[in-house]
C-alpha atoms as a PDB file:
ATOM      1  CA  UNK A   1     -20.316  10.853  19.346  1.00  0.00           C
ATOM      2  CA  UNK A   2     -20.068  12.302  15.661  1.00  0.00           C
ATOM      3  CA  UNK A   3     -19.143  10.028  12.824  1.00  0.00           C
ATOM      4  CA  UNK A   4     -16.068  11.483  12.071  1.00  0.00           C
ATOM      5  CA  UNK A   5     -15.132  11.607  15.856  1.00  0.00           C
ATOM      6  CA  UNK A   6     -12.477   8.948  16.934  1.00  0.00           C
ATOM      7  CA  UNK A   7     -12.550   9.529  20.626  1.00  0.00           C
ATOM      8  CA  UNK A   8     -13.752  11.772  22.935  1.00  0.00           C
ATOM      9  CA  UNK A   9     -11.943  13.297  26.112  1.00  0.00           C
ATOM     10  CA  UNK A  10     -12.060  15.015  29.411  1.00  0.00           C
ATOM     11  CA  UNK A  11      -9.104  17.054  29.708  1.00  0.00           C
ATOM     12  CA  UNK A  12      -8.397  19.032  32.822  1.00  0.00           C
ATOM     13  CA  UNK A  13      -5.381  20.485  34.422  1.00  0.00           C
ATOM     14  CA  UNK A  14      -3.534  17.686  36.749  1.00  0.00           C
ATOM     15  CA  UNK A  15      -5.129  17.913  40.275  1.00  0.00           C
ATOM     16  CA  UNK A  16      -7.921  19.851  39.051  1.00  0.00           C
ATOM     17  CA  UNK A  17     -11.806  18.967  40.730  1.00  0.00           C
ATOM     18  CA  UNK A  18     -13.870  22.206  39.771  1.00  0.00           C
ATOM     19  CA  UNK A  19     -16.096  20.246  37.001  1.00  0.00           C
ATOM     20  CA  UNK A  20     -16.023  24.330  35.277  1.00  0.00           C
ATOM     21  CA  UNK A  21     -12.643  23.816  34.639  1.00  0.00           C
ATOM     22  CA  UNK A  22     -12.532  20.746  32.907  1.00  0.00           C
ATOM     23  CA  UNK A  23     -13.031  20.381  28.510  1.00  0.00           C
ATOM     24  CA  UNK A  24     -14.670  18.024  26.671  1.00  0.00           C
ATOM     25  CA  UNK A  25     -12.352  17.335  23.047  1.00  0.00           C
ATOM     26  CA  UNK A  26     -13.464  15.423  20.212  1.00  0.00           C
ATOM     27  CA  UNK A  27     -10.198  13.886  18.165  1.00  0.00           C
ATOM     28  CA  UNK A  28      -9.306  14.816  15.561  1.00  0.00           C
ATOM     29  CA  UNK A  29      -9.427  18.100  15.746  1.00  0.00           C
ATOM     30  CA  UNK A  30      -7.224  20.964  14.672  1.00  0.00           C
ATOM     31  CA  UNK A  31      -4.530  21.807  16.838  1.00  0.00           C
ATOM     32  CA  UNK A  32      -5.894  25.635  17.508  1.00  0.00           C
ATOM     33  CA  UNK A  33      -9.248  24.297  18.646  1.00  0.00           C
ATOM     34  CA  UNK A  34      -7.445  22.043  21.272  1.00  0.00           C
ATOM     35  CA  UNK A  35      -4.883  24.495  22.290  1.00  0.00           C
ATOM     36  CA  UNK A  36      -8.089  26.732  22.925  1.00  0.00           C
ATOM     37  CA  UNK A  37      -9.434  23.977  24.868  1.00  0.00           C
ATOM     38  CA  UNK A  38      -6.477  23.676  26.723  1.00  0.00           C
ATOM     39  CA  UNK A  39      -6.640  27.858  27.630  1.00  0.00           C
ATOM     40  CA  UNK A  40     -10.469  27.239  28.827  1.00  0.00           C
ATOM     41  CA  UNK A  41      -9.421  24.412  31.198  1.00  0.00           C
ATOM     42  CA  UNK A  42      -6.152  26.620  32.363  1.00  0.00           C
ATOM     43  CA  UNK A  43      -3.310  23.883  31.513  1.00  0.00           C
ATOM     44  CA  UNK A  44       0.184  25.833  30.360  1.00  0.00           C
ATOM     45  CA  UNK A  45       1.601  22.126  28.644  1.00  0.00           C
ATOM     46  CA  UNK A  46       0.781  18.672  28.159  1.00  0.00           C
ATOM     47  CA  UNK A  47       2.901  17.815  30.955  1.00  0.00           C
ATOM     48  CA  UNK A  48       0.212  19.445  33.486  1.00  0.00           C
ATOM     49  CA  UNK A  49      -2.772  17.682  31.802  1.00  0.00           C
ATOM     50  CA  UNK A  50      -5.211  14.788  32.894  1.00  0.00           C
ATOM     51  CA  UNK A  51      -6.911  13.212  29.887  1.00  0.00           C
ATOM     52  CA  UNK A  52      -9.941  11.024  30.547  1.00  0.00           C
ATOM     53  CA  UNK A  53     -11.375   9.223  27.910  1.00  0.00           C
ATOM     54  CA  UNK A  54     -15.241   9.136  27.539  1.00  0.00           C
ATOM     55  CA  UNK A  55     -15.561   7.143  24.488  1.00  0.00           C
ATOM     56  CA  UNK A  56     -13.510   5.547  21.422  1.00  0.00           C
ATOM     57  CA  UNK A  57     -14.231   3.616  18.464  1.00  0.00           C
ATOM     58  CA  UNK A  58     -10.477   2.309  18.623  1.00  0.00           C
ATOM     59  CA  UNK A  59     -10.788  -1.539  19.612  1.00  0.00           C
ATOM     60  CA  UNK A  60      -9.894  -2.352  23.544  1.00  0.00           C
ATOM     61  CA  UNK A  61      -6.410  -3.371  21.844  1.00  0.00           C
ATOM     62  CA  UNK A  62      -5.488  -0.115  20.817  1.00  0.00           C
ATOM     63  CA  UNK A  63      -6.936   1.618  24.195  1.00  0.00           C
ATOM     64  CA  UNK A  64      -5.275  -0.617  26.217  1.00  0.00           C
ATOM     65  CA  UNK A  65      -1.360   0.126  24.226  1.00  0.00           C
ATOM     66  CA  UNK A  66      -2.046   4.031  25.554  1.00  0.00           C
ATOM     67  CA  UNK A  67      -0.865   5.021  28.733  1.00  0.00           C
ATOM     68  CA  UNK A  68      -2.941   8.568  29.104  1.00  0.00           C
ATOM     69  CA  UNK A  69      -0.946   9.655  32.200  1.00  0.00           C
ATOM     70  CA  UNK A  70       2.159   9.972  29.851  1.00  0.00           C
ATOM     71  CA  UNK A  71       0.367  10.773  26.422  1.00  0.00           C
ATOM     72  CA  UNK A  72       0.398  13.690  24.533  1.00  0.00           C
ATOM     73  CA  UNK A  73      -2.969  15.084  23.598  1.00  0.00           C
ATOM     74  CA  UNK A  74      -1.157  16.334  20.656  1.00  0.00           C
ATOM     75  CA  UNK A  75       0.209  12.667  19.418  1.00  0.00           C
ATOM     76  CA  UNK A  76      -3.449  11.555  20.312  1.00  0.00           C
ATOM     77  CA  UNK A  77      -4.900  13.578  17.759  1.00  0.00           C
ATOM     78  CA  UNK A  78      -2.487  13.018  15.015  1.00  0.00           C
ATOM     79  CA  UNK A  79      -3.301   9.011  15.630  1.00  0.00           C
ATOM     80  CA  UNK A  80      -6.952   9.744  15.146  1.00  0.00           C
ATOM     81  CA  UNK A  81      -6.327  11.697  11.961  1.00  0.00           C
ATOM     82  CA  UNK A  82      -4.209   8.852  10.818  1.00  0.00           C
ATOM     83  CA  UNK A  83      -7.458   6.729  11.223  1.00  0.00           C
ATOM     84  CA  UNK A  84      -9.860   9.127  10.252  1.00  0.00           C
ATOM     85  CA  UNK A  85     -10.622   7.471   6.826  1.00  0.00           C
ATOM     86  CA  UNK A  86     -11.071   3.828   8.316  1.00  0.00           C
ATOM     87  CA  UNK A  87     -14.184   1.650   8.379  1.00  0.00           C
ATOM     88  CA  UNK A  88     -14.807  -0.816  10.918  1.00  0.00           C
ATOM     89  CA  UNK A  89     -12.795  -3.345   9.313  1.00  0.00           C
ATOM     90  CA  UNK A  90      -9.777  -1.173   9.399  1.00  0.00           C
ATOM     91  CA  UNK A  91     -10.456  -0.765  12.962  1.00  0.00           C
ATOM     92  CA  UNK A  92     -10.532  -4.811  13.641  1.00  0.00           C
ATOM     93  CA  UNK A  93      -7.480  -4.837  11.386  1.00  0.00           C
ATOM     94  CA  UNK A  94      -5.700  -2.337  13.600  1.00  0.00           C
ATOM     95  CA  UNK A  95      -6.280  -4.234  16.654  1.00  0.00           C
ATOM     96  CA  UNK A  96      -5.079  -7.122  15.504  1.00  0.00           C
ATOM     97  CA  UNK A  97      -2.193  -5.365  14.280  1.00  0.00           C
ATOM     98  CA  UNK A  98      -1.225  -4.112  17.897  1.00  0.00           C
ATOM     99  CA  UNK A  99      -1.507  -7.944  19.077  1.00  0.00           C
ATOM    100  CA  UNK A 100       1.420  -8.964  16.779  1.00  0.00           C
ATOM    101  CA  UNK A 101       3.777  -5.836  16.984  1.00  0.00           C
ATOM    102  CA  UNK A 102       2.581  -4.874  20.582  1.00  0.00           C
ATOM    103  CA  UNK A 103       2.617  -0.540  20.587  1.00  0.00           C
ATOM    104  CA  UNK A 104       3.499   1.292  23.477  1.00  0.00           C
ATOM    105  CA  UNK A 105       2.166   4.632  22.728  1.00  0.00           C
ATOM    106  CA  UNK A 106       0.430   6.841  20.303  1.00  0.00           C
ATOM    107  CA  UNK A 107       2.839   7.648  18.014  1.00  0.00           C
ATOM    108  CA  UNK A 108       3.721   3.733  17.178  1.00  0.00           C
ATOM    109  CA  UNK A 109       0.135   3.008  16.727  1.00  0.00           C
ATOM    110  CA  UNK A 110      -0.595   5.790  14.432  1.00  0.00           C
ATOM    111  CA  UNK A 111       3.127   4.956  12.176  1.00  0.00           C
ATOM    112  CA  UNK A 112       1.277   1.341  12.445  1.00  0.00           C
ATOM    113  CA  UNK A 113      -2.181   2.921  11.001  1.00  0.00           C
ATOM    114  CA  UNK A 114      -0.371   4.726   8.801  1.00  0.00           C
ATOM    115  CA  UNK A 115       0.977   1.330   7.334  1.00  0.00           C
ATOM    116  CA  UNK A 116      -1.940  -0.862   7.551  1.00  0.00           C
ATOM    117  CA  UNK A 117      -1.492  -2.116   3.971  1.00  0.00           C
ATOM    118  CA  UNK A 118       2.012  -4.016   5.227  1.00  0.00           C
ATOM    119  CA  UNK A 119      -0.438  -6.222   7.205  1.00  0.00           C
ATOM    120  CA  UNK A 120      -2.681  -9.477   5.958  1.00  0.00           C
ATOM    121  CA  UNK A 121      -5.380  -9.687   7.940  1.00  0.00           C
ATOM    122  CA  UNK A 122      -7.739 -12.726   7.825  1.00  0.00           C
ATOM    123  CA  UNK A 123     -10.462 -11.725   9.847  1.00  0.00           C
ATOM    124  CA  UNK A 124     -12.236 -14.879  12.264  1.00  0.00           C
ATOM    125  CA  UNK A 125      -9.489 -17.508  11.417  1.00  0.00           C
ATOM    126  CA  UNK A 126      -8.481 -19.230  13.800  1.00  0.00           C
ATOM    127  CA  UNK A 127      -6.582 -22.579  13.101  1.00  0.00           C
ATOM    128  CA  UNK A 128      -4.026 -23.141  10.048  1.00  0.00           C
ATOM    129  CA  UNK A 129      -7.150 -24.749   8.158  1.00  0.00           C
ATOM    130  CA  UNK A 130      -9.731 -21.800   8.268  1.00  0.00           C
ATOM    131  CA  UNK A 131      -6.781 -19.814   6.992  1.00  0.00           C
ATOM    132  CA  UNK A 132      -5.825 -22.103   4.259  1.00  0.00           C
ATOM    133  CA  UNK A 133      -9.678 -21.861   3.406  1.00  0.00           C
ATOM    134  CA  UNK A 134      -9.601 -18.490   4.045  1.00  0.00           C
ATOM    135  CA  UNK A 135      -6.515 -17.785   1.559  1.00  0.00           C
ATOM    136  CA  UNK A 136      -7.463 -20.010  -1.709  1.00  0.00           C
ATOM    137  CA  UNK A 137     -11.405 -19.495  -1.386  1.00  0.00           C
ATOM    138  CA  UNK A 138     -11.695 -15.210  -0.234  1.00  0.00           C
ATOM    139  CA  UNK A 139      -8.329 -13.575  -0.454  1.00  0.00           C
ATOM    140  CA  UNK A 140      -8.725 -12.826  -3.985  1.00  0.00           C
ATOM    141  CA  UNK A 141      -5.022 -14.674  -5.338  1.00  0.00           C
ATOM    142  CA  UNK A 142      -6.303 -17.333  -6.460  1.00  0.00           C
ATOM    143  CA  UNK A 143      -8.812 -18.927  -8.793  1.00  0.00           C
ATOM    144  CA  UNK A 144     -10.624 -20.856  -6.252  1.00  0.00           C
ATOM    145  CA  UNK A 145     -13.004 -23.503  -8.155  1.00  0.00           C
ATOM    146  CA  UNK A 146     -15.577 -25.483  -5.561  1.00  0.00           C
ATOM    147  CA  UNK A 147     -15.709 -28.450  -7.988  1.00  0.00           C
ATOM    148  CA  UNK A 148     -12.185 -29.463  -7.038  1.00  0.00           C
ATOM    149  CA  UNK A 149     -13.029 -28.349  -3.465  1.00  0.00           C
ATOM    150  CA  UNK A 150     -12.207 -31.997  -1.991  1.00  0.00           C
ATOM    151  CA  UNK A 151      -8.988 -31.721  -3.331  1.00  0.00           C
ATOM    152  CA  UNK A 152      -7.319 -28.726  -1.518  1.00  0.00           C
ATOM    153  CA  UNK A 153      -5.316 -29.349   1.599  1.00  0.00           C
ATOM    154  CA  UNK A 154      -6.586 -26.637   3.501  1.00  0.00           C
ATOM    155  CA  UNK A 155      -4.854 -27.133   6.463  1.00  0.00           C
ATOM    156  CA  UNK A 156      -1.021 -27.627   4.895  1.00  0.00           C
ATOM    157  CA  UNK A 157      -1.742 -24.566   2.431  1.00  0.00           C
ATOM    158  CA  UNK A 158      -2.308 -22.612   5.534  1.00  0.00           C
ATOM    159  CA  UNK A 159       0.451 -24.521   7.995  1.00  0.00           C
ATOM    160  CA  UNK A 160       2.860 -23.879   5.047  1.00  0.00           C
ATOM    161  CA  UNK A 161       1.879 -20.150   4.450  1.00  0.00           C
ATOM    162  CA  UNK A 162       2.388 -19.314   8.560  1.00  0.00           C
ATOM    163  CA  UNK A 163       6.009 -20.602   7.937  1.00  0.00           C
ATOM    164  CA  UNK A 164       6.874 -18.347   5.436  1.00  0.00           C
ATOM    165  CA  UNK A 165       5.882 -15.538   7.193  1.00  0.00           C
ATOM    166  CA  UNK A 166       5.712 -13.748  10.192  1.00  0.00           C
ATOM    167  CA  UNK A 167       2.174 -14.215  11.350  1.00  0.00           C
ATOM    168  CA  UNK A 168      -0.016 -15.316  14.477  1.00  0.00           C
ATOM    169  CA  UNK A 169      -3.488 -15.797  15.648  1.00  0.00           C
ATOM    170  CA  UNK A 170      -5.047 -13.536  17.598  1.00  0.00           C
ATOM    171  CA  UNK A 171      -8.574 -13.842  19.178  1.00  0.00           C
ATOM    172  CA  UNK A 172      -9.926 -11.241  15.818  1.00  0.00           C
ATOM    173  CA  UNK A 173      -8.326 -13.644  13.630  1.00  0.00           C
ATOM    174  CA  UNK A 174      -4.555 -14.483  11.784  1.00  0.00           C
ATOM    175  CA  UNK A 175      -2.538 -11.020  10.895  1.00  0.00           C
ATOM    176  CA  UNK A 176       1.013 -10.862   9.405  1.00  0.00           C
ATOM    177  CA  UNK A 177       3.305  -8.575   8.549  1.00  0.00           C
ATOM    178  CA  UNK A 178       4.683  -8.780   4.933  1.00  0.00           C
ATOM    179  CA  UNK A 179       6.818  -5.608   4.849  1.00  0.00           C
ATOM    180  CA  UNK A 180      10.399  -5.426   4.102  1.00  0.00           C
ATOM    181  CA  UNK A 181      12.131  -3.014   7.344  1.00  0.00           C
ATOM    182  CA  UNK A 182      11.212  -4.598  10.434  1.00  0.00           C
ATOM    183  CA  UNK A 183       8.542  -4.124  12.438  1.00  0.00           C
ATOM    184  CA  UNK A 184       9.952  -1.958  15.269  1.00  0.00           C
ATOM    185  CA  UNK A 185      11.421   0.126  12.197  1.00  0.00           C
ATOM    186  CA  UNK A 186       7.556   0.706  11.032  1.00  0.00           C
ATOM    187  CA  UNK A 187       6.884   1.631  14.922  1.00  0.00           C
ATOM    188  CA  UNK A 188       9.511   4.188  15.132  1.00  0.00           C
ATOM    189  CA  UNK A 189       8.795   5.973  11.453  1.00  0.00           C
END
C-alpha cells in the first residue's frame, strides 16, 4: 500500500462472485477515478455495492465505528482525505478520539478528524498520576523544573484536571475534549 494511501478496497456489485468483476480502490482518490471503478465492476449506485476492505492504516477503533454494508464509498473517501495529512500520532490520536465520542459512521469520524485540534491527547497515560506527570513535565504549559520535582503532586494535578474537563482513559492513553459546541454537534458538522 502507497504512502499516501489510507485504505484499500474490494468493491464489487452486491451478489457479485466473478473475481473479473470486482475493483481494487485505493482512498483517497478522486471521485472520477472511483466512479470509473465503479463502471468497470458494473454497480449503477452505492446502494448496490459490496466494499471489502484489504488494508487500512486507520487504528482497529476507527475500522470497527464503520459499518461497510451501509457506507458510502463516497463518504469513505472524503474521511481519508480528511486524514490524508496525518502522521501516526494523529492516527493514535484519532482512535482515541472515537473511544470518548463513540462514531457511528464515516461522515462523524471524518467531522471528528477534521477537528482533531479540539482534543488533548496524552498518549500512554493511564492513571490520574502519569497524566499529572504527563501535563506539568511534556505538555509544553508549563515551566516544569526537575529540581523541585519532589514537590509536585502529580496525582491531584492530574485528579483535579479530569474534573474540569470532559476526559477518560482509554487503553492508547487519556483524551478530552476541550471544545465549546458539544460533542455530538462536532459529529454532525
Amino acid at each position: 500500500m502507497p504512502e499516501s494511501c489510507i485504505m484499500e478496497l474490494m468493491i464489487r456489485a452486491t451478489g457479485e462472485d466473478d473475481p473479473k468483476k470486482q475493483e481494487w480502490v485505493q482512498l483517497p482518490a478522486s471521485r472520477m477515478k472511483l466512479e470509473r471503478a465503479m463502471l468497470r465492476a458494473g454497480i449503477a449506485s452505492c446502494g448496490e455495492m459490496q466494499m471489502l476492505v484489504s488494508d487500512s492504516r486507520f487504528p482497529d477503533e476507527v475500522n470497527c465505528a464503520l459499518d461497510f454494508e451501509r457506507e458510502s464509498l463516497f463518504e469513505l473517501n472524503r474521511l481519508c482525505h480528511a486524514c490524508s495529512g496525518f502522521k501516526e500520532q494523529d492516527f493514535k490520536k484519532l482512535g482515541a478520539v472515537c473511544q470518548l465520542a463513540k462514531p457511528t459512521c464515516a461522515a462523524n469520524i471524518r467531522q471528528l478528524a477534521e477537528n482533531l485540534d479540539q482534543f488533548d491527547f496524552a498518549p500512554n497515560v493511564h492513571t490520574p498520576e502519569e497524566l499529572g506527570k504527563y501535563m506539568i513535565q511534556q505538555s509544553g504549559r508549563f515551566e516544569y523544573d526537575e529540581n523541585l520535582d519532589a514537590f509536585y503532586d502529580y496525582e491531584k494535578y492530574g485528579t483535579e484536571r479530569m474534573n474540569a474537563e470532559d476526559g477518560m482513559f482509554t487503553d492508547r492513553g487519556y483524551i478530552a475534549y476541550k471544545g465549546y459546541i458539544s460533542m455530538e454537534e462536532v459529529m454532525n458538522g
